[in-house]
N, C-alpha and C. Protein backbone atom coordinates (compact mmCIF):
# COMPACT_ATOMS: atom_id res chain seq x y z
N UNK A 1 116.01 107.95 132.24
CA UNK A 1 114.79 107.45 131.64
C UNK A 1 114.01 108.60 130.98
N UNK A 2 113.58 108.49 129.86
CA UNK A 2 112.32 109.32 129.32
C UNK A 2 111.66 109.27 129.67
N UNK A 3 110.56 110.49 129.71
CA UNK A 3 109.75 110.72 129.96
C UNK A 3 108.67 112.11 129.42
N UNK A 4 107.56 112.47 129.75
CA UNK A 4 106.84 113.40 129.05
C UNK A 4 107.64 114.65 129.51
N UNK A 5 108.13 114.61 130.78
CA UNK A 5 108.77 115.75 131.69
C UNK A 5 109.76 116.01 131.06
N UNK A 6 110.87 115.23 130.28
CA UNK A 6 112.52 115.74 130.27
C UNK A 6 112.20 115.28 128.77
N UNK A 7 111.36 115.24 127.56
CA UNK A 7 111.51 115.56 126.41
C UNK A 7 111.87 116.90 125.97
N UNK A 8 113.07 116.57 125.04
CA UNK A 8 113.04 117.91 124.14
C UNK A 8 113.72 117.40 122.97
N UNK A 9 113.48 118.87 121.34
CA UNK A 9 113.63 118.57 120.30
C UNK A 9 115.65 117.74 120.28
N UNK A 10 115.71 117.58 119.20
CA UNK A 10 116.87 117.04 118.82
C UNK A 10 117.67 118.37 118.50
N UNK A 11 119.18 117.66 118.86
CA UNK A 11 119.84 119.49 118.90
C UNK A 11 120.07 119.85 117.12
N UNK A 12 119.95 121.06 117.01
CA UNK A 12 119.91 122.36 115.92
C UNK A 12 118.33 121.88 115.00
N UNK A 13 117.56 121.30 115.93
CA UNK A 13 116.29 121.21 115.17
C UNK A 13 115.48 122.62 115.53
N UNK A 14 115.78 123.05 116.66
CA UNK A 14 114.95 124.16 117.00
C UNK A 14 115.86 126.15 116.55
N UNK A 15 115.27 126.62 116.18
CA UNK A 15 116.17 127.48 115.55
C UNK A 15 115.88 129.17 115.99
N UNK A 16 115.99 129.93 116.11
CA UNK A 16 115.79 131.64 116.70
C UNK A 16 114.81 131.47 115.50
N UNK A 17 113.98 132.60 115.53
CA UNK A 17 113.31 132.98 113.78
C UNK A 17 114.33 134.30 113.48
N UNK A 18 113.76 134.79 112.15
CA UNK A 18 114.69 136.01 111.49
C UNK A 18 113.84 137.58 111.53
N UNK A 19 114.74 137.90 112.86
CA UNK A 19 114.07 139.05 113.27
C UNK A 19 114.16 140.45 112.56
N UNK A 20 113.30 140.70 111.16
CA UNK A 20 113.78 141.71 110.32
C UNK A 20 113.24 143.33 110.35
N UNK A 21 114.05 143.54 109.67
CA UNK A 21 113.90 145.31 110.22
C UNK A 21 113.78 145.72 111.33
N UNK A 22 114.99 145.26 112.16
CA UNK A 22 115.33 145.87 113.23
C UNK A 22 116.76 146.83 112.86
N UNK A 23 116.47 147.57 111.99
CA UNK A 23 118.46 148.17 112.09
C UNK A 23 119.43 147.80 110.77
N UNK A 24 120.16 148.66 110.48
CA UNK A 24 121.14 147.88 109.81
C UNK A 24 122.26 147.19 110.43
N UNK A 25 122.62 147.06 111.85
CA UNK A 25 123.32 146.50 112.65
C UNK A 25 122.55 144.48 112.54
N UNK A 26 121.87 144.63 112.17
CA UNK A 26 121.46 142.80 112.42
C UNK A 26 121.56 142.63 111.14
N UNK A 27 121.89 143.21 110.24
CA UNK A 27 121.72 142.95 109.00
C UNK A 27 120.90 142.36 107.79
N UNK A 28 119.40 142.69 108.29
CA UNK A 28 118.43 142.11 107.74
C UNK A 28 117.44 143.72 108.07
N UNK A 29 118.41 145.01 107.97
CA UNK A 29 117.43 146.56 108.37
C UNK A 29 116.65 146.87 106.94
N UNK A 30 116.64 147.60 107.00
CA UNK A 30 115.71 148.51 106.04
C UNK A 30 115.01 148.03 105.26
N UNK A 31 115.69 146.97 104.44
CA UNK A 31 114.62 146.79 103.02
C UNK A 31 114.31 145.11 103.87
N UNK A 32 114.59 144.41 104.51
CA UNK A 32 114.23 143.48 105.68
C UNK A 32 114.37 142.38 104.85
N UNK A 33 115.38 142.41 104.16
CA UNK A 33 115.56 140.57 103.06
C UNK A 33 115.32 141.10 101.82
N UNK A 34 114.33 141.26 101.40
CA UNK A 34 113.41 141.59 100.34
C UNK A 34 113.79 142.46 99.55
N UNK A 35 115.20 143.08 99.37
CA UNK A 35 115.48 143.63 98.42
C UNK A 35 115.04 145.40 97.76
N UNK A 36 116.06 145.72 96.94
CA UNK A 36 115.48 147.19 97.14
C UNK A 36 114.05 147.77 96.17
N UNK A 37 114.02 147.38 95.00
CA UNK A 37 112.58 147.34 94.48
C UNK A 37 112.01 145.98 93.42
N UNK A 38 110.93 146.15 92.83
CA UNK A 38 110.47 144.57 92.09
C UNK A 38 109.19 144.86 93.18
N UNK A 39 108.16 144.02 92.49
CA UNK A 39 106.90 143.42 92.95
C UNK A 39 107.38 142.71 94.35
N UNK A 40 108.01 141.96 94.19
CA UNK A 40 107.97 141.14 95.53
C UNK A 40 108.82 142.09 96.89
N UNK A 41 109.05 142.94 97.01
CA UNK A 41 109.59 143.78 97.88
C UNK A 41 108.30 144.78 98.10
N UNK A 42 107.21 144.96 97.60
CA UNK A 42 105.78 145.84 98.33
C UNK A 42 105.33 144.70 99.04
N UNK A 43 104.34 145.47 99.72
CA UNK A 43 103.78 145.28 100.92
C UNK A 43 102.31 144.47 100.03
N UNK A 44 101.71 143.49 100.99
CA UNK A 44 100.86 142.97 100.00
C UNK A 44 100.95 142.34 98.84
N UNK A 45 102.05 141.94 98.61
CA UNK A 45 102.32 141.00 97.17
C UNK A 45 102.03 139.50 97.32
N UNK A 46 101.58 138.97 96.09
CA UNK A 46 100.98 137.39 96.25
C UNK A 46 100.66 137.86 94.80
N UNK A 47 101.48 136.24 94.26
CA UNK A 47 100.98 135.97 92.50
C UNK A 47 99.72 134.83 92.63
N UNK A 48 99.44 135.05 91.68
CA UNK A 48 97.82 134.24 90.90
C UNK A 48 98.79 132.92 90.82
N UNK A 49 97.75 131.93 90.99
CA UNK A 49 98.21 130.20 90.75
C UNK A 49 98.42 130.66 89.44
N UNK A 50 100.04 129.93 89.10
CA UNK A 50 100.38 129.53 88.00
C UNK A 50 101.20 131.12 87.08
N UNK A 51 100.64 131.97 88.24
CA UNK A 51 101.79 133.21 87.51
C UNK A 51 103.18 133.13 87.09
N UNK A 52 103.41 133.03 86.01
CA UNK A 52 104.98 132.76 85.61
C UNK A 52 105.68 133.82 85.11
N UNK A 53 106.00 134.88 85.59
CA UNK A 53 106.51 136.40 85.65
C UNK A 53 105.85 137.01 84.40
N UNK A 54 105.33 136.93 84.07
CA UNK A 54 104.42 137.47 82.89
C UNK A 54 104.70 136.98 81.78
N UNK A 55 105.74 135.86 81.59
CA UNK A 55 105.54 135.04 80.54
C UNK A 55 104.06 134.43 80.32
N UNK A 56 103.44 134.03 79.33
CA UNK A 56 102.10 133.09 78.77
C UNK A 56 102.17 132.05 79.66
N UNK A 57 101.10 131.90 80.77
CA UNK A 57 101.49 130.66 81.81
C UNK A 57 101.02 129.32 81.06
N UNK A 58 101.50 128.45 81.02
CA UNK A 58 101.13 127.08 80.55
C UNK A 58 100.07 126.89 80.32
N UNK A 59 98.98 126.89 81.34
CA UNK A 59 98.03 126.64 80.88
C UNK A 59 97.46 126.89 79.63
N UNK A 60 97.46 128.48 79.73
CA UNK A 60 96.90 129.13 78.83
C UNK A 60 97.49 128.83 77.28
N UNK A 61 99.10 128.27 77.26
CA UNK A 61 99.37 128.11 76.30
C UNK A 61 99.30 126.34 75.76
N UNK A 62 98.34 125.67 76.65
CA UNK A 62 97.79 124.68 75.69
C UNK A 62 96.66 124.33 74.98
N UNK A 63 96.11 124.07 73.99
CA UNK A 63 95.26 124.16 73.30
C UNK A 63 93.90 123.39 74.45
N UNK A 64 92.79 124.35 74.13
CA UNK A 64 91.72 123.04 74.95
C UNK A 64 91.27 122.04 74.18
N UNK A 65 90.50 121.05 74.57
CA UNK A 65 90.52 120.02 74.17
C UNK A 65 89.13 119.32 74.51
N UNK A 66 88.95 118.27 73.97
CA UNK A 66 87.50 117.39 74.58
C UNK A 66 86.54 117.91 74.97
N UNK A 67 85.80 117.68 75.45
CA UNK A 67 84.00 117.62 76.22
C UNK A 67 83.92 116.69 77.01
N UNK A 68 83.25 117.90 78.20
CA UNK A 68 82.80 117.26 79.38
C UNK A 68 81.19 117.19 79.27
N UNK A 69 80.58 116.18 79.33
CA UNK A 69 79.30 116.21 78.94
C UNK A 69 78.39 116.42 80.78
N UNK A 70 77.94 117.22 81.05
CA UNK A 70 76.91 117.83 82.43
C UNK A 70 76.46 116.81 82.84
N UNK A 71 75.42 115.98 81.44
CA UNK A 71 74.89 115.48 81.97
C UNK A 71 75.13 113.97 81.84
N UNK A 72 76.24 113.24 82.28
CA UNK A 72 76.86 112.30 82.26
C UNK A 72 76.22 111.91 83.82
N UNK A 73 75.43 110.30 83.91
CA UNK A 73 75.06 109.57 84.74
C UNK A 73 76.34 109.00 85.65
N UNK A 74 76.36 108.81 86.89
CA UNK A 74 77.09 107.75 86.99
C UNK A 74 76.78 106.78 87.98
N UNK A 75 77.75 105.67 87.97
CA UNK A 75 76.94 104.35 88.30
C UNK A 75 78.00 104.02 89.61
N UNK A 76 77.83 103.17 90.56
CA UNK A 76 78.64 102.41 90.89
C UNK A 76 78.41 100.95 90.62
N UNK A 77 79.40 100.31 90.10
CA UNK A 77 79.47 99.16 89.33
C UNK A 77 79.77 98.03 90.27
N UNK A 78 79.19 96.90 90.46
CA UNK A 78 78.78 95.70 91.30
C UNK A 78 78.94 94.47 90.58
N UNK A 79 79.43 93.64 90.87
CA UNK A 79 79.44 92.47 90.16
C UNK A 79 78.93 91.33 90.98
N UNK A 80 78.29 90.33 90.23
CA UNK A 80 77.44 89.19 90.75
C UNK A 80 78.75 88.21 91.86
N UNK A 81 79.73 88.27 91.20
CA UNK A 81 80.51 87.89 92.59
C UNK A 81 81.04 88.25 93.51
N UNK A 82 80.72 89.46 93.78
CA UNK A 82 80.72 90.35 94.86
C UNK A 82 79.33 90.17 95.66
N UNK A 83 78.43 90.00 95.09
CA UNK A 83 77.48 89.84 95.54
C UNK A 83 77.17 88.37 96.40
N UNK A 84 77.57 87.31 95.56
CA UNK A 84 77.82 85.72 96.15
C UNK A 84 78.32 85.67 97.41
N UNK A 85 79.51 86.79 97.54
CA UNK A 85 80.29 86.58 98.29
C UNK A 85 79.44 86.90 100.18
N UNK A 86 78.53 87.91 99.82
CA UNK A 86 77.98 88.49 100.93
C UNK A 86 76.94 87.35 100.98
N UNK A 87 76.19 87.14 102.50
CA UNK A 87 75.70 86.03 102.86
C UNK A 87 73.75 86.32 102.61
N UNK A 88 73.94 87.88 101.65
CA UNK A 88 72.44 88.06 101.75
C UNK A 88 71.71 87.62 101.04
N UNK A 89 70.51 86.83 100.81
CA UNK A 89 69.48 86.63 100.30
C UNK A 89 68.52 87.93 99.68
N UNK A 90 68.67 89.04 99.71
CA UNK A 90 68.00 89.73 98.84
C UNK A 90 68.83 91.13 99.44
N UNK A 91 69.06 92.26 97.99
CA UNK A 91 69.99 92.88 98.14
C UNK A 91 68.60 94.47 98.10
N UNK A 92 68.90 95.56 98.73
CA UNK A 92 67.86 96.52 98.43
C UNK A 92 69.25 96.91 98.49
N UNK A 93 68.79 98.84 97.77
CA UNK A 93 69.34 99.95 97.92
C UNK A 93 70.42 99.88 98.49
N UNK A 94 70.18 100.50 99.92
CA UNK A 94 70.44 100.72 101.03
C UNK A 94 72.31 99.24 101.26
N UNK A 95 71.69 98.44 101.04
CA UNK A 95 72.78 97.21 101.69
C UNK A 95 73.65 97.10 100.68
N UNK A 96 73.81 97.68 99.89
CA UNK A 96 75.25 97.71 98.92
C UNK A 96 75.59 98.70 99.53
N UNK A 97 75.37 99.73 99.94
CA UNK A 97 76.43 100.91 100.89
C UNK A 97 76.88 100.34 102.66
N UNK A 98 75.78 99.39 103.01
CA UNK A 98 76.05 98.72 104.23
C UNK A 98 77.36 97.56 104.35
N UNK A 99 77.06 97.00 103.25
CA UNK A 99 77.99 95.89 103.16
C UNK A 99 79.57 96.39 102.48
N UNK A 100 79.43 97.64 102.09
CA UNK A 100 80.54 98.64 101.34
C UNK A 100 81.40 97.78 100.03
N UNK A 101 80.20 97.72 99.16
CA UNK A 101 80.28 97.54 98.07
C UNK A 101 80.29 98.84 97.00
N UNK A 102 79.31 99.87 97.62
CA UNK A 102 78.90 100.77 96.73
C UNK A 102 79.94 102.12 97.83
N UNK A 103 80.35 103.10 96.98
CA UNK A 103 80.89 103.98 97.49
C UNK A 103 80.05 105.45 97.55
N UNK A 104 80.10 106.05 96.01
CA UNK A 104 79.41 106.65 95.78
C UNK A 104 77.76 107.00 96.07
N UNK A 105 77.73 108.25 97.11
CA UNK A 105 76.20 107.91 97.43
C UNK A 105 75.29 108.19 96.24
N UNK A 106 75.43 109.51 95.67
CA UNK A 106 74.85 110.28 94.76
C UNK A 106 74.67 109.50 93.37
N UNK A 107 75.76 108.18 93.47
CA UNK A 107 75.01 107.53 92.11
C UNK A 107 74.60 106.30 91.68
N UNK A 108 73.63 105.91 90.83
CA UNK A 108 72.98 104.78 90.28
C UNK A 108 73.61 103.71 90.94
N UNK A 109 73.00 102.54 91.09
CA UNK A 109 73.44 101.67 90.79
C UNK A 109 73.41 100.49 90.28
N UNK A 110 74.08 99.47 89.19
CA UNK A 110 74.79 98.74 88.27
C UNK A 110 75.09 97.34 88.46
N UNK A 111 74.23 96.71 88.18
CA UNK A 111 74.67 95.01 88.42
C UNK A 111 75.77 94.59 86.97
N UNK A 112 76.81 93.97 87.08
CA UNK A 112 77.19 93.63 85.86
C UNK A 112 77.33 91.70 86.17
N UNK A 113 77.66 91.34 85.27
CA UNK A 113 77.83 89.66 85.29
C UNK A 113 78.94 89.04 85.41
N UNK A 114 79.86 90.02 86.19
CA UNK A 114 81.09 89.01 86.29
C UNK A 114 81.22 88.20 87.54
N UNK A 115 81.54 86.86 87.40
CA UNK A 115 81.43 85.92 88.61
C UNK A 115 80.59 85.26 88.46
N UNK A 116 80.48 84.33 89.62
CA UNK A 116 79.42 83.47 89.30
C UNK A 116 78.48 83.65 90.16
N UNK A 117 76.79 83.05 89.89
CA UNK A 117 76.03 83.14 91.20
C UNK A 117 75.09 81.73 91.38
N UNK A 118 75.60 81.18 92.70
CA UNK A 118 75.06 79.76 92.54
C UNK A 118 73.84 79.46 93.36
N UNK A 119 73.10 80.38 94.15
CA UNK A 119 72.30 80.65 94.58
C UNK A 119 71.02 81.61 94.27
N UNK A 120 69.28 81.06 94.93
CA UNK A 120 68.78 82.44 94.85
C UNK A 120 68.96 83.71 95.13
N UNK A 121 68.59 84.54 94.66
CA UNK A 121 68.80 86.29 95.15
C UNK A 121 67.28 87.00 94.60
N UNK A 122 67.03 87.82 95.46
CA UNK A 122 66.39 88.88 94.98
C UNK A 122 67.09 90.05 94.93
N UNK A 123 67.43 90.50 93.57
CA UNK A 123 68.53 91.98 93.39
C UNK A 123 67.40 92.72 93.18
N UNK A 124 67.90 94.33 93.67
CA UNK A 124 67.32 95.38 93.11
C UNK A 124 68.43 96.56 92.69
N UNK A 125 68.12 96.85 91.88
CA UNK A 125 69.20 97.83 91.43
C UNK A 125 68.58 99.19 90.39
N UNK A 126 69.69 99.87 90.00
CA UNK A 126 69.10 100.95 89.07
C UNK A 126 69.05 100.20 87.90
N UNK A 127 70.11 99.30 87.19
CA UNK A 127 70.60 99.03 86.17
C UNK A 127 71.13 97.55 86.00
N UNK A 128 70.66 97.20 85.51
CA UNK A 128 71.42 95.63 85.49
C UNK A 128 71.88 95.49 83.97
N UNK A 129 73.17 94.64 83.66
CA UNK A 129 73.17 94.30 82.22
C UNK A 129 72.70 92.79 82.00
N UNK A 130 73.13 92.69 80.58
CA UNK A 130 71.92 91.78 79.73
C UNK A 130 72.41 90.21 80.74
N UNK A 131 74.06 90.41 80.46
CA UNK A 131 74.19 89.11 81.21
C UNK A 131 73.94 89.02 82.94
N UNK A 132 73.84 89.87 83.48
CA UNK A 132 74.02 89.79 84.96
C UNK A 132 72.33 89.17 84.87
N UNK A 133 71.18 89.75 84.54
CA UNK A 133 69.97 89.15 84.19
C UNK A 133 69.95 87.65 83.45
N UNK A 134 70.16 87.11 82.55
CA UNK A 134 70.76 85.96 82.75
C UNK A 134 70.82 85.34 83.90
N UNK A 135 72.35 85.24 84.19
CA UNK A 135 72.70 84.59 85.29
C UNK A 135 71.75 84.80 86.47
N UNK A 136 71.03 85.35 86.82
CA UNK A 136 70.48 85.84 87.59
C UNK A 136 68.72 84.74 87.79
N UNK A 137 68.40 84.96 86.55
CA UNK A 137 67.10 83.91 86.34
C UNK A 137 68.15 82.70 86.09
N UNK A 138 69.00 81.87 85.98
CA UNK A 138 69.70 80.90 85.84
C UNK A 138 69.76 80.48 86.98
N UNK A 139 69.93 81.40 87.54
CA UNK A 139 70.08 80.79 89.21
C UNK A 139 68.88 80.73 90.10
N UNK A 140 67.87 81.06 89.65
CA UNK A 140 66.48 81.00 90.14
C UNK A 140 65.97 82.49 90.99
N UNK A 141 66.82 83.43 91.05
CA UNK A 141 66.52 84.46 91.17
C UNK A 141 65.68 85.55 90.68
N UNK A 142 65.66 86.81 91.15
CA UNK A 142 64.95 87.92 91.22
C UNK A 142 65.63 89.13 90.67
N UNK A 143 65.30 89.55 89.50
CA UNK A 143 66.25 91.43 89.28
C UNK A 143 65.10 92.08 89.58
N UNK A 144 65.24 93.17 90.28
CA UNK A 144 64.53 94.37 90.31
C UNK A 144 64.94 95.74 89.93
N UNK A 145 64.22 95.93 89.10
CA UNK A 145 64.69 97.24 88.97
C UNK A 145 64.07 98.30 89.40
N UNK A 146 64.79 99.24 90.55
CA UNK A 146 64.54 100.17 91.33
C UNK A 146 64.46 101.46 90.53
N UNK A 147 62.98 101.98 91.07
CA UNK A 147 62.36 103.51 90.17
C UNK A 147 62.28 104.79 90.79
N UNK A 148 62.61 104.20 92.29
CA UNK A 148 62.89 105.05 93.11
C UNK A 148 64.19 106.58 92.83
N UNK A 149 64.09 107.57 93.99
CA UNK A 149 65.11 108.49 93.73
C UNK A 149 66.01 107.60 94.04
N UNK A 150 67.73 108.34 93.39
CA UNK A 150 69.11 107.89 93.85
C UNK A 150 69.69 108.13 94.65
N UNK A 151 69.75 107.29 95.70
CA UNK A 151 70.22 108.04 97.05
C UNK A 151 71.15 109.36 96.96
């Protein structure tokens, strides 16, 4: 029977390590694997990410490209039937990260109009679009729009 007591690895899984520069009798003496000279045979050697023996490393040899704009907002995006779906009567801040709708803490957040909503609501949000407002007074509801900081 097994047990915690009489476990062991599977056979030739476990292996000696490679005991170097001991001798030229073990055959791994003097230069210890590593060969007789080159960069990688000193002591202290380690290449830079992406060092490619001193060829032009890739990177460098592709052209840059686009813009990243700093100050790019971002939202997490919510839809009115996501919202239906949860049993709340009025949505703050806070309960789109409770109910784990919203992921992102650090950004805005975004009502959009997809789905349907057949009930009142009081929403509050950073951002709502044209149709989610709509539907929203259609259904006898509330948008708010929150002026507060972003979590």
């Amino acid at each position: 029977m097994i047990s915690l007591s009489n476990l062991k690895p599977a056979k030739g899984a476990v292996r000696n390590r490679k005991r170097v520069g001991r001798g030229p009798g073990s055959g791994n003496g003097v230069t210890a694997g590593r060969g007789s000279n080159g960069q990688k045979s000193r002591s202290g050697y380690s290449h830079s990410r992406g060092f490619e023996g001193g060829q032009m490393p890739l990177v460098r040899r592709l052209p840059k490209r686009g813009f990243t704009n700093i100050f790019k907002k971002e939202f997490n995006i919510i839809n009115l039937g996501d919202l239906e779906k949860c049993k709340l009567a009025e949505f703050k801040i806070q309960d789109y990260f409770d109910q784990n709708l919203a992921r992102k803490r650090g950004a805005a957040i975004k009502v959009l109009g997809d789905g349907k909503l057949t009930r009142k609501m009081k929403i509050q949000a950073h951002q709502f679009s044209q149709a989610a407002l709509d539907k929203i007074k259609k259904a006898g509801g509330q948008a708010v729009v929150y002026q507060g900081e972003e979590n």
